[in-house]
C-alpha atoms as a PDB file:
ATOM      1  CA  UNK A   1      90.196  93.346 104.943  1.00  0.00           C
ATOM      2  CA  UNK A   2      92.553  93.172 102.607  1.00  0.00           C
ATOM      3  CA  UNK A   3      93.986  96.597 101.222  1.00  0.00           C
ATOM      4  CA  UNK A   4      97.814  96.371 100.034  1.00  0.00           C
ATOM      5  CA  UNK A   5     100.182  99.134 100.527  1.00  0.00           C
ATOM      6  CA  UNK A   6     101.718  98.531  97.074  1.00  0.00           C
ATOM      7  CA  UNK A   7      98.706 100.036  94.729  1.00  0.00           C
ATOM      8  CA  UNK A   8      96.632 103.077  94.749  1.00  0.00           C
ATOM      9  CA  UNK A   9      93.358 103.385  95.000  1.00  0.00           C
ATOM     10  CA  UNK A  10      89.809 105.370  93.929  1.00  0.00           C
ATOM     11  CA  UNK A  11      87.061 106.740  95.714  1.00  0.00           C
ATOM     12  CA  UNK A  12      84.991 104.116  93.281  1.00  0.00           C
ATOM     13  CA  UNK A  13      86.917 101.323  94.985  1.00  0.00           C
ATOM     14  CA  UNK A  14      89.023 100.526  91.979  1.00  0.00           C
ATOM     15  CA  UNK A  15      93.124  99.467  92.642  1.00  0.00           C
ATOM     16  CA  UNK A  16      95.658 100.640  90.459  1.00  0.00           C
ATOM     17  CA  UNK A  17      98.790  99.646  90.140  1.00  0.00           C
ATOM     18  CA  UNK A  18     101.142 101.379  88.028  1.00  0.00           C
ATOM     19  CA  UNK A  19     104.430  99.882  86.333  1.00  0.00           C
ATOM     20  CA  UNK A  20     106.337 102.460  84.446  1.00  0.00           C
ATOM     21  CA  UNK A  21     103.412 103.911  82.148  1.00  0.00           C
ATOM     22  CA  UNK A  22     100.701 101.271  82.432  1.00  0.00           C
ATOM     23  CA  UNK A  23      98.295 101.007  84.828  1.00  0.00           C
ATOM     24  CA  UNK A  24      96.405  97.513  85.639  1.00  0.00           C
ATOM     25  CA  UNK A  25      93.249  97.675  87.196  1.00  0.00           C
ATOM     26  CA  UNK A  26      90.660  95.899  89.260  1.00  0.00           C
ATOM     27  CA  UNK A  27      87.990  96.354  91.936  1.00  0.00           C
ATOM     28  CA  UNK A  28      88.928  96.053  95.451  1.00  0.00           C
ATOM     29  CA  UNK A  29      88.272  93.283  98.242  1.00  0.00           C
ATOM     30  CA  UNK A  30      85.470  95.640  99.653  1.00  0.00           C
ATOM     31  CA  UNK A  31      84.177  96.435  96.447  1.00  0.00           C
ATOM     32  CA  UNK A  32      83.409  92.644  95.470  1.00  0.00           C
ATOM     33  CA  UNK A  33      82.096  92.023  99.205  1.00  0.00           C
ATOM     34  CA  UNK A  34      79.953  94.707  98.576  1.00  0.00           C
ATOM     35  CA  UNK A  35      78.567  92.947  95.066  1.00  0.00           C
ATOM     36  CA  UNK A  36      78.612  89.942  96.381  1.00  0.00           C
ATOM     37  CA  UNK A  37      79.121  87.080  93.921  1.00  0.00           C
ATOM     38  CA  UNK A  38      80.415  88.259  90.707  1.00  0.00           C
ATOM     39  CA  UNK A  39      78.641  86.704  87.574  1.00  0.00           C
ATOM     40  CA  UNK A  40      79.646  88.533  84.429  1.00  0.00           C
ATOM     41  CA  UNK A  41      82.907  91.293  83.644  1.00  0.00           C
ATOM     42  CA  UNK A  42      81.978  93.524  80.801  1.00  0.00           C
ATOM     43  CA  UNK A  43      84.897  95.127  78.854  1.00  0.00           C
ATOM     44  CA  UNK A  44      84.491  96.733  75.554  1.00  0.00           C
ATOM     45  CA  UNK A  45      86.650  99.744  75.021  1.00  0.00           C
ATOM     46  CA  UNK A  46      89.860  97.523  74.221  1.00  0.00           C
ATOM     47  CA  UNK A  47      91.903 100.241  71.854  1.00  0.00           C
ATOM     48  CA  UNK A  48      89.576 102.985  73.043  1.00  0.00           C
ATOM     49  CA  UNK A  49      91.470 106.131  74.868  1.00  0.00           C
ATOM     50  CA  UNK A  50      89.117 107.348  77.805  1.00  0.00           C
ATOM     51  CA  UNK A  51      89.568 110.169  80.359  1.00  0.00           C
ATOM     52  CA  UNK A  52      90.041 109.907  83.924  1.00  0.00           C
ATOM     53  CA  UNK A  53      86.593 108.635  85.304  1.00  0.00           C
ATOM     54  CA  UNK A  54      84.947 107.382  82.268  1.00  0.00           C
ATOM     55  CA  UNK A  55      83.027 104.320  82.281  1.00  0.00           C
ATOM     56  CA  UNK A  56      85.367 101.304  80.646  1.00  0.00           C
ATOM     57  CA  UNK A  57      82.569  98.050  81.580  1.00  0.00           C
ATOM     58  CA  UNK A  58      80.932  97.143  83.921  1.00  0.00           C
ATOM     59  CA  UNK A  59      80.505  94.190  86.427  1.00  0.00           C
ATOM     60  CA  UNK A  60      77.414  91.747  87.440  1.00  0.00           C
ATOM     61  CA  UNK A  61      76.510  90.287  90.441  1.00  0.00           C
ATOM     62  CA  UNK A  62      73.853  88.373  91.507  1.00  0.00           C
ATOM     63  CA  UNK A  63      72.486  91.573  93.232  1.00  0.00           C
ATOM     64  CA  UNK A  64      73.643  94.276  90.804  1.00  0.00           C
ATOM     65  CA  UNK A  65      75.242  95.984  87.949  1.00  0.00           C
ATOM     66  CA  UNK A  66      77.738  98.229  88.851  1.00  0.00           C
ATOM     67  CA  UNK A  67      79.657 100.629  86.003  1.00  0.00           C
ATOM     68  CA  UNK A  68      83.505 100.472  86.069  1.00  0.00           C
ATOM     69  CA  UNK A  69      85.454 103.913  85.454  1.00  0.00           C
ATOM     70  CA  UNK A  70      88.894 104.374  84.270  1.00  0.00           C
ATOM     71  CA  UNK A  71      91.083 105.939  87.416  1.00  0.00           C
ATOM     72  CA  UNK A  72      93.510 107.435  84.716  1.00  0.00           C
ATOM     73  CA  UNK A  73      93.474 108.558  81.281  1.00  0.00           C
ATOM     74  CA  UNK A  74      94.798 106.700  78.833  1.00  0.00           C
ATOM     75  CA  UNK A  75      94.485 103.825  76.070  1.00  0.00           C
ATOM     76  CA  UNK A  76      93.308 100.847  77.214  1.00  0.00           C
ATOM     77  CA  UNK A  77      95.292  98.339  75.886  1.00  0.00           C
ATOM     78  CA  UNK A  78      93.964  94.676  77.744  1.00  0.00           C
ATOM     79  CA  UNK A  79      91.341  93.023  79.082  1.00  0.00           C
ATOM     80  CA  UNK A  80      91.532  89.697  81.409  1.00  0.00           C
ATOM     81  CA  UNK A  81      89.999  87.612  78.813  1.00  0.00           C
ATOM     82  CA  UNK A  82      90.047  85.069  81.471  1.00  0.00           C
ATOM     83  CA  UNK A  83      87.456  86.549  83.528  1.00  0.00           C
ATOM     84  CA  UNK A  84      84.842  86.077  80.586  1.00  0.00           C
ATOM     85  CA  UNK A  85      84.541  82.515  81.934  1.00  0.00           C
ATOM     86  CA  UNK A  86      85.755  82.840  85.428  1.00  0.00           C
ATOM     87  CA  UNK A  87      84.242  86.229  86.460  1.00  0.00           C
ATOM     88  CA  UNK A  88      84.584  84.569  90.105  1.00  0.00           C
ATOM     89  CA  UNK A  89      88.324  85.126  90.104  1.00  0.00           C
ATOM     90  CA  UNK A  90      87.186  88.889  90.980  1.00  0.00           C
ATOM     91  CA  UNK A  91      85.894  87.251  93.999  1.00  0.00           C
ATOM     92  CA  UNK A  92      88.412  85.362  94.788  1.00  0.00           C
ATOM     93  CA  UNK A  93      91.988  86.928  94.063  1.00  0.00           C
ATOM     94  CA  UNK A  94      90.766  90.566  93.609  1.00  0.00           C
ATOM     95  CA  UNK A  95      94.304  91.996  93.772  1.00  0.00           C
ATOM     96  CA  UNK A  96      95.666  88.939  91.537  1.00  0.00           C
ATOM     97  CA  UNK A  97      94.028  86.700  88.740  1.00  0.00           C
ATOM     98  CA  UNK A  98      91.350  89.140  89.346  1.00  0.00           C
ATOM     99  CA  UNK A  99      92.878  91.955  87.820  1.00  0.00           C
ATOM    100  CA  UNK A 100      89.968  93.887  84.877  1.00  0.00           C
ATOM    101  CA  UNK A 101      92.421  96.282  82.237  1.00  0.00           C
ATOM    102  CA  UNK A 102      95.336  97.506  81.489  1.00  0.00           C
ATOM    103  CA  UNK A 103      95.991 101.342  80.687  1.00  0.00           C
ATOM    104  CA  UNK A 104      98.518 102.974  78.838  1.00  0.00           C
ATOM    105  CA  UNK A 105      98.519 106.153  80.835  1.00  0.00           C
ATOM    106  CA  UNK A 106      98.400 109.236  79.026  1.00  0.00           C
ATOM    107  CA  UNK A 107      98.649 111.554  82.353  1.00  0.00           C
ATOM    108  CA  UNK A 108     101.493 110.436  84.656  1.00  0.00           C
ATOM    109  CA  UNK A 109     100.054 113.556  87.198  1.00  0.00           C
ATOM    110  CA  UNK A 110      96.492 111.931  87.366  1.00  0.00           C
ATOM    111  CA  UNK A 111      98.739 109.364  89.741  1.00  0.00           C
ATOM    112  CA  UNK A 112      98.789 111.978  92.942  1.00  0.00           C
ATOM    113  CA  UNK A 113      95.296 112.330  92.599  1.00  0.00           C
ATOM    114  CA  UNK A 114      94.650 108.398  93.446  1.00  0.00           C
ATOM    115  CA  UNK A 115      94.303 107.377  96.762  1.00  0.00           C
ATOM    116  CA  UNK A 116      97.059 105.465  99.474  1.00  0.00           C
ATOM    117  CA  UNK A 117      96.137 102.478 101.155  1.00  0.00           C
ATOM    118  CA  UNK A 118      95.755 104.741 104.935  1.00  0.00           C
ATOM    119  CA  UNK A 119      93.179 107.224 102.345  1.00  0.00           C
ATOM    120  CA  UNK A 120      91.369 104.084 101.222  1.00  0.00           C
ATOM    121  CA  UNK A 121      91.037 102.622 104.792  1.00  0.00           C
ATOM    122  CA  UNK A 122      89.464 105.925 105.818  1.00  0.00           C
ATOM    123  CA  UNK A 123      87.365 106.587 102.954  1.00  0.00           C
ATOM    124  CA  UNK A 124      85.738 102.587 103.712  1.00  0.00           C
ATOM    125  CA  UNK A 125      86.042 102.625 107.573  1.00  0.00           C
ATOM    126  CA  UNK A 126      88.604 100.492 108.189  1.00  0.00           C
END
């Protein structure tokens, strides 16, 4: 299982990783193993500001619909327009082309609250 040591994580199997004051966000390698084959990435709150755990979109697998929440507060300022006709790329580079949103974070101390990689590990098993 992939989990790199480089990004931060949430309890709702998100990955952040943050670059000055924006975060980019996607699910993790568990998280899409769990869905299974993703069909559909649903992002509308481009421009919107949300608070930590809001929902931003959601994602569709052949199983399931599963909401997406924002790990930090802030604007969010992209989507991965890419993804609305490759949703697979979640699937296949997770922590890459599959990247969901950006954030301008609002919050720079909602960061300690996010997990480590070693937290993540534990929190899935691994």
């Amino acid at each position: 299982m992939n989990i790199p040591a480089d990004l931060k994580y949430t309890e709702d199997h998100e990955w952040v990783k943050i670059d000055g004051d924006i975060a980019t966000v996607g699910v993790t390698a568990f998280a899409q193993g769990e869905l299974g084959d993703i069909v559909y990435v649903e992002v509308e709150t481009v421009g919107e500001t949300l608070g930590r755990g809001d929902e931003f979109g959601t994602v569709e697998a052949v199983k399931t619909v599963s909401e997406l929440f924002s790990p930090l507060s802030g604007e969010i300022l992209e989507f991965n327009d890419s993804l609305e006709s490759e949703p697979e790329k979640v699937n296949t580079d997770p922590y890459g082309k599959g990247w969901m949103i950006k954030i301008k974070i609002s919050n720079p101390d909602e960061i300690a609250e996010l997990l480590d990689d070693a937290a993540y590990k534990a929190l899935i098993g691994k």
